[in-house]
N, C-alpha and C. Protein backbone atom coordinates (compact mmCIF):
# COMPACT_ATOMS: atom_id res chain seq x y z
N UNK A 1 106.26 -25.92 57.67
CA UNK A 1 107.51 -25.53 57.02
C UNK A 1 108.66 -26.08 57.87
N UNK A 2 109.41 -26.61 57.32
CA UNK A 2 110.58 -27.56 57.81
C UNK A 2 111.87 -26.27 57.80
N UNK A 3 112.02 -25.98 58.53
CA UNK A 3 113.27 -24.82 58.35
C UNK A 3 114.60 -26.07 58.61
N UNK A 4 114.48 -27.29 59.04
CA UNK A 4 115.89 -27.83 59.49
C UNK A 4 116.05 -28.59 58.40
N UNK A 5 115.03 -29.06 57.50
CA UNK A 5 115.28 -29.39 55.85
C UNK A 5 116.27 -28.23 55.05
N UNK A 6 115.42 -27.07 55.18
CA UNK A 6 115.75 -26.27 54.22
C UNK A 6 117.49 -25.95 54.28
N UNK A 7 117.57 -25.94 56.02
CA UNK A 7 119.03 -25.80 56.15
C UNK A 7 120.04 -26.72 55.73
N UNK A 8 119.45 -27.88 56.05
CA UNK A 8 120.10 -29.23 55.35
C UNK A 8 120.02 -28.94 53.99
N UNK A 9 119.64 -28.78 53.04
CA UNK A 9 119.21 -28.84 52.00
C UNK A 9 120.36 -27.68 51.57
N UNK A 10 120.65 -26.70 52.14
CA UNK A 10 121.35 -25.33 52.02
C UNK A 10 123.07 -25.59 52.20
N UNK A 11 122.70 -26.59 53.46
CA UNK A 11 124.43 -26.90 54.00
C UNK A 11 124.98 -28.10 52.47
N UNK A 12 123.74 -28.75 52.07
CA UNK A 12 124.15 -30.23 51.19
C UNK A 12 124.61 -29.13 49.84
N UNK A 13 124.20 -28.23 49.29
CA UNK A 13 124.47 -26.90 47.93
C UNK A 13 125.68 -26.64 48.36
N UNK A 14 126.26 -26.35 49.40
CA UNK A 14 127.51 -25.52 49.81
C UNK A 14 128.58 -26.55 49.68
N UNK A 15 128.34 -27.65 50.48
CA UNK A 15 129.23 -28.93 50.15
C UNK A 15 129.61 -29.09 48.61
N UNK A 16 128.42 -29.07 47.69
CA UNK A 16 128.54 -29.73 46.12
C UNK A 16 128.96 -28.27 45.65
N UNK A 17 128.89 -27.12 46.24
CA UNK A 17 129.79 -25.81 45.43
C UNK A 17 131.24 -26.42 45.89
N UNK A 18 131.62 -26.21 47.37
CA UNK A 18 132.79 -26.47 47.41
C UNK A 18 133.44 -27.70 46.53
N UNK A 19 133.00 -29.22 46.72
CA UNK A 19 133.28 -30.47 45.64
C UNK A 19 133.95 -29.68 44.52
N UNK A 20 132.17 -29.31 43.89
CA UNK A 20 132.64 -28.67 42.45
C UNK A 20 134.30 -28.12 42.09
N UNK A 21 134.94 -26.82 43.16
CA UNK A 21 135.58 -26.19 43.26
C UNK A 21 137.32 -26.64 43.14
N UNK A 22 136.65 -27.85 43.59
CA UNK A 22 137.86 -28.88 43.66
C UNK A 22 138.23 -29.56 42.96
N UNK A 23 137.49 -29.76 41.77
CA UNK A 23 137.24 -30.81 40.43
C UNK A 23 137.79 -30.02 39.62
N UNK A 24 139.21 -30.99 38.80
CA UNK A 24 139.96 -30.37 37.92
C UNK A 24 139.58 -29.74 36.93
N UNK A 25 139.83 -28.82 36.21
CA UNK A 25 139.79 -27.57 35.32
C UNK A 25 139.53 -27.96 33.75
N UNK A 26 138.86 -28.67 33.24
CA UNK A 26 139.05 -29.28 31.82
C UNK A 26 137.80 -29.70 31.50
N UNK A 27 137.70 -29.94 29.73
CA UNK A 27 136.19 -29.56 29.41
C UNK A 27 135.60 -30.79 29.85
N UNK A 28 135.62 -31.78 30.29
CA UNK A 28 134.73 -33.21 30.91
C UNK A 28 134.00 -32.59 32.26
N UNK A 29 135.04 -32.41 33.08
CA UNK A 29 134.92 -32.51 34.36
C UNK A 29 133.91 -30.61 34.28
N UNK A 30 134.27 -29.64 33.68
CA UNK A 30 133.08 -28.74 33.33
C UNK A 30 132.64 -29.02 33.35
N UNK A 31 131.77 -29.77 32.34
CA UNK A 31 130.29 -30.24 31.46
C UNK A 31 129.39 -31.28 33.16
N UNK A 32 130.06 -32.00 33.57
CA UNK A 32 129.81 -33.05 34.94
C UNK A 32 129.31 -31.88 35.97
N UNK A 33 130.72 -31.11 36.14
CA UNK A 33 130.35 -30.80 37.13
C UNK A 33 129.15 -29.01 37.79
N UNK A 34 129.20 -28.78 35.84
CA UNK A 34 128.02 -27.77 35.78
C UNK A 34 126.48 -28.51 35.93
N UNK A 35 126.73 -29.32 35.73
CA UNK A 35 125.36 -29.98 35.82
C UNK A 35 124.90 -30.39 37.22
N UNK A 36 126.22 -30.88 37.94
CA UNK A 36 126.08 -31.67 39.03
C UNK A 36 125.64 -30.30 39.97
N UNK A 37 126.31 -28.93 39.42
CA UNK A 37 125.93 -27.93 40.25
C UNK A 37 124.25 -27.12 40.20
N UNK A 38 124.04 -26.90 39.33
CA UNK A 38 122.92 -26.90 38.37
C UNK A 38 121.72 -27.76 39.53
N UNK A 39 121.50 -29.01 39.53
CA UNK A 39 120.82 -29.78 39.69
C UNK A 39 120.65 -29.84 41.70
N UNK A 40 122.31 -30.06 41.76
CA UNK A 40 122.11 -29.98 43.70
C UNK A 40 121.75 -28.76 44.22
N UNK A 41 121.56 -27.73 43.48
CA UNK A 41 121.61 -26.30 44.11
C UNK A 41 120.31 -26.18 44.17
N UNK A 42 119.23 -26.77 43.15
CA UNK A 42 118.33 -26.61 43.01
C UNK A 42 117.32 -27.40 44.01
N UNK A 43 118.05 -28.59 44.64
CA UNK A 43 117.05 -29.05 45.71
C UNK A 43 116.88 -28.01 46.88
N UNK A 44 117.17 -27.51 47.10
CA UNK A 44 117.64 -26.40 48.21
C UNK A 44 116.43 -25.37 48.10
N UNK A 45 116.66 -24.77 46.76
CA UNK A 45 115.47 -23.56 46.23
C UNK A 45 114.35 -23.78 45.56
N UNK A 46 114.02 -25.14 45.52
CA UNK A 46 113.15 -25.46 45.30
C UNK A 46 111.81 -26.05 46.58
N UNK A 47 112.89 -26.46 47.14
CA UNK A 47 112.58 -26.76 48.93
C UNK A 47 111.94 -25.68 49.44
N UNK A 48 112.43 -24.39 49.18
CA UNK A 48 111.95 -23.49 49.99
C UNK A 48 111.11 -22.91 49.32
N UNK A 49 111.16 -23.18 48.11
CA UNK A 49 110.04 -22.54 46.98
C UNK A 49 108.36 -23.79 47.68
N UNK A 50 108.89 -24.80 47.98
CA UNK A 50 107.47 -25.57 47.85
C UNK A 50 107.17 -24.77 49.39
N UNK A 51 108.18 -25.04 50.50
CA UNK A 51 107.28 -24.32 51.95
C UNK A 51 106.47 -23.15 51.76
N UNK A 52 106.90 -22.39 50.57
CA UNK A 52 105.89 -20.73 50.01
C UNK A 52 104.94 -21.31 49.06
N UNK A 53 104.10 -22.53 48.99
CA UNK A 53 103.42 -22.87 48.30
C UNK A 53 101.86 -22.29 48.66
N UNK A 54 101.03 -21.91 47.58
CA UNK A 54 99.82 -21.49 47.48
C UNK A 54 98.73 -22.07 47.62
N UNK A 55 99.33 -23.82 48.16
CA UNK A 55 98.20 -24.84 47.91
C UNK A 55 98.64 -25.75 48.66
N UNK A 56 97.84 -27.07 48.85
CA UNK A 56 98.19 -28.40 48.71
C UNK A 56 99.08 -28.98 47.51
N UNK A 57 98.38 -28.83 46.23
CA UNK A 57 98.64 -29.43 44.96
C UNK A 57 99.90 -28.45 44.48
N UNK A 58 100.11 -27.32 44.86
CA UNK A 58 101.33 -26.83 44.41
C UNK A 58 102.71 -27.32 45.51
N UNK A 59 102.21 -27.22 46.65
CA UNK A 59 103.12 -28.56 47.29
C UNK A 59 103.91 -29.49 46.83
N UNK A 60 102.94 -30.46 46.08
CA UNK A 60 103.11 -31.63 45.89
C UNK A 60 103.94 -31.70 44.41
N UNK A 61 103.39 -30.12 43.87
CA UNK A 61 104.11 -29.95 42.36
C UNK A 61 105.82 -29.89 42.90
N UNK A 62 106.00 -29.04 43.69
CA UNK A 62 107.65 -28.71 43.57
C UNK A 62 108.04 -29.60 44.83
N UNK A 63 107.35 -30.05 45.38
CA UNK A 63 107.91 -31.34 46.29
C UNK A 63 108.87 -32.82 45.19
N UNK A 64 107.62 -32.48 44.16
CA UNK A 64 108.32 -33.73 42.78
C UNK A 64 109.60 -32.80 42.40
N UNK A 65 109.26 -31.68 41.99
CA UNK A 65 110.68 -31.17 41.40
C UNK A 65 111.76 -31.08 42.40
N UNK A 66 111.69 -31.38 43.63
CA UNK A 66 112.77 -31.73 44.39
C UNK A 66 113.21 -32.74 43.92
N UNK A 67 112.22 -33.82 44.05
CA UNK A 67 112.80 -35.37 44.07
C UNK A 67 113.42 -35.28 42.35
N UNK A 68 112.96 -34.61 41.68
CA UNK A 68 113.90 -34.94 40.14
C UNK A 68 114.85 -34.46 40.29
N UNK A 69 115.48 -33.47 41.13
CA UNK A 69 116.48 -32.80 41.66
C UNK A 69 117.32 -33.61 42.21
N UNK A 70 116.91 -34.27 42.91
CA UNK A 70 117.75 -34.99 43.53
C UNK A 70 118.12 -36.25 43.52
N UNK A 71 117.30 -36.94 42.24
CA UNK A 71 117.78 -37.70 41.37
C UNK A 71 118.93 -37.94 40.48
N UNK A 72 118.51 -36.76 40.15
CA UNK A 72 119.57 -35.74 39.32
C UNK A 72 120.79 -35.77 39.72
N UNK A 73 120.95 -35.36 40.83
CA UNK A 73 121.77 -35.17 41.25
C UNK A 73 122.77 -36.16 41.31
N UNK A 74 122.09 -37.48 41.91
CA UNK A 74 122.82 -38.56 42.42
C UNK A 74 123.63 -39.36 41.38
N UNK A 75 122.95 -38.72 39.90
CA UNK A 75 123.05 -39.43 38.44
C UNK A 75 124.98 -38.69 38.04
N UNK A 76 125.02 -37.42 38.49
CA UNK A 76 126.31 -36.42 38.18
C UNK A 76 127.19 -36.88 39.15
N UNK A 77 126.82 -37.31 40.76
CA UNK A 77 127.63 -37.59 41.46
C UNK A 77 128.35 -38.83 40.87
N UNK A 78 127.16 -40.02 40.21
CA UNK A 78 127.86 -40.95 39.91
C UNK A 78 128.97 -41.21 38.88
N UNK A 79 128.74 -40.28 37.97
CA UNK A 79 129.39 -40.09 36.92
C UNK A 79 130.72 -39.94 36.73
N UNK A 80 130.74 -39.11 38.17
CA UNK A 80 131.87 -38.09 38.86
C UNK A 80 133.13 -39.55 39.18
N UNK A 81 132.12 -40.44 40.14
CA UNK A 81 132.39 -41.14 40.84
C UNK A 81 133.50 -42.34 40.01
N UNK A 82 132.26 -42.28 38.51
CA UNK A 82 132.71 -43.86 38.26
C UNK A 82 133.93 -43.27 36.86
N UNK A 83 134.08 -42.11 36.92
CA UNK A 83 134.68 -41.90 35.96
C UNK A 83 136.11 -40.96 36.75
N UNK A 84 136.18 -41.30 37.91
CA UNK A 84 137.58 -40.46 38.58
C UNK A 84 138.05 -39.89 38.07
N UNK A 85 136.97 -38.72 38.22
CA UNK A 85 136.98 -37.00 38.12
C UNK A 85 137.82 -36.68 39.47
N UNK A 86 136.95 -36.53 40.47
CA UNK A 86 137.09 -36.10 41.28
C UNK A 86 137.48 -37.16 42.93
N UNK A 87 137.34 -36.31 43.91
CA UNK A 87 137.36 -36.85 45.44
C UNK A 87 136.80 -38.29 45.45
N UNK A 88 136.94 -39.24 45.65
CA UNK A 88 136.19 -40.19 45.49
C UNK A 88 135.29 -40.34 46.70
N UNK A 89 135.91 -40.00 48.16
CA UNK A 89 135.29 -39.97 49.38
C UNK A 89 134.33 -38.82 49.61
N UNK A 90 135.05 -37.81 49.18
CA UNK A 90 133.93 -36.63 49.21
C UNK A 90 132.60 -36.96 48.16
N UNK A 91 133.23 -37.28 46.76
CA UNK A 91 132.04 -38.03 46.62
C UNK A 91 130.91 -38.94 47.01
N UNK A 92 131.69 -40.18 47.45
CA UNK A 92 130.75 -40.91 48.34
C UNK A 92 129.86 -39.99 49.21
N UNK A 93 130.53 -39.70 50.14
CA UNK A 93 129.57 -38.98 51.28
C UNK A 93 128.75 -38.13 50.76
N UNK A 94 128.65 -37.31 49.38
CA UNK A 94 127.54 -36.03 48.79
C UNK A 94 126.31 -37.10 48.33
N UNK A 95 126.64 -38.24 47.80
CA UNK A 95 126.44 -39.24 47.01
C UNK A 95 125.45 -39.72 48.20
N UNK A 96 125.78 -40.26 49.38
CA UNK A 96 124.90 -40.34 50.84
C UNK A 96 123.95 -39.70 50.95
N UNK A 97 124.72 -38.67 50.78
CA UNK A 97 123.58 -37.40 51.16
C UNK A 97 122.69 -37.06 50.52
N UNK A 98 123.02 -37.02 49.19
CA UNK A 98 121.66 -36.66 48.11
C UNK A 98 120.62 -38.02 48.25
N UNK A 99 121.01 -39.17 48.44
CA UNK A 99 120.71 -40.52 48.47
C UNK A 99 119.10 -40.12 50.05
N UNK A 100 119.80 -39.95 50.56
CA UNK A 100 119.18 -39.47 52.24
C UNK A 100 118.06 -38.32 51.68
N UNK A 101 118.88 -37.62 51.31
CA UNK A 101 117.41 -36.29 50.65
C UNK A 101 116.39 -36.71 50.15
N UNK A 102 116.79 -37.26 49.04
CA UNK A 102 115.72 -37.94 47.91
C UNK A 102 115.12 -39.10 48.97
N UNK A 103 115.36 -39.85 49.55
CA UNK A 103 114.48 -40.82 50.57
C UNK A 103 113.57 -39.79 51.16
N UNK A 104 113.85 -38.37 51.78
CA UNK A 104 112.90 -37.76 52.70
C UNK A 104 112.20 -36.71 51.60
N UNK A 105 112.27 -36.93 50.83
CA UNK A 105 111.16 -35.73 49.92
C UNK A 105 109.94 -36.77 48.55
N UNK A 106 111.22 -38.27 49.01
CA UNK A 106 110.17 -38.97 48.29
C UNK A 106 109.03 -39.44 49.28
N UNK A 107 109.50 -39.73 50.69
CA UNK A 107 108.32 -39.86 51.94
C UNK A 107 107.34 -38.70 51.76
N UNK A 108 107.95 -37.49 51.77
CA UNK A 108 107.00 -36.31 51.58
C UNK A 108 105.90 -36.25 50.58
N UNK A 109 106.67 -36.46 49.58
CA UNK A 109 105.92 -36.50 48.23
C UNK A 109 104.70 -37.69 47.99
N UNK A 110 104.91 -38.78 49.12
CA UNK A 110 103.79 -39.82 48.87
C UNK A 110 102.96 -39.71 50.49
N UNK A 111 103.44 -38.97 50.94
CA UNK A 111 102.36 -38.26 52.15
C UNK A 111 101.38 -37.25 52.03
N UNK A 112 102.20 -36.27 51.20
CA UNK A 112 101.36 -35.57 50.42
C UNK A 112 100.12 -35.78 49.65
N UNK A 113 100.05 -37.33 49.52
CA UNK A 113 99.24 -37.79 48.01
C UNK A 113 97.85 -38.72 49.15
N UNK A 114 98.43 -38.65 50.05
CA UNK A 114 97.36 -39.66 50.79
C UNK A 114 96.18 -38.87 51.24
């Protein structure tokens, strides 16, 4: 169990609440940025949902639902990005970061499989 993931994973949710918070008030930037919240929050609790796993193979189940998570994610950031909604720098850097996540849960996820 990775507790310095999970925290990462916890500190990267708090960042994309705050973002969110900051993203103007109107029905586009809603619809973006419920999703974008939706989706990053979920790498986090899903993370800690796989370390309470019952198995190997249930591992490897919510280890994937990370990585769609955080796919996900990177798909709302861009959206955010290319459609100046929001921060463009704060974007970038969440945009890094989910980028960085999804690299270390897709390593996981094909370590898992070996």
């Amino acid at each position: 169990m990775d507790k310095d993931l999970e925290q990462r994973t916890k500190r990267f949710a708090l960042s994309v609440i705050e973002f969110v918070a900051s993203l103007p008030q109107d029905r586009t930037a809603d619809v973006v940025a419920g999703q974008l919240l939706r989706s990053a929050t979920s790498i986090g609790a899903n993370y800690r949902e796989a370390n309470r796993a019952v198995s190997r193979a249930d591992f490897a189940n919510k280890v994937g639902t990370v990585q769609k998570e955080a796919a996900e994610t990177q798909y709302w950031i861009e959206l955010i990005v290319e459609s100046r909604i929001g921060d463009h720098s704060v974007a970038s850097n969440l945009h890094k970061e989910s980028s960085e996540l999804l690299a270390i849960f897709t390593t996981i996820g094909r370590k898992i499989k070996e």
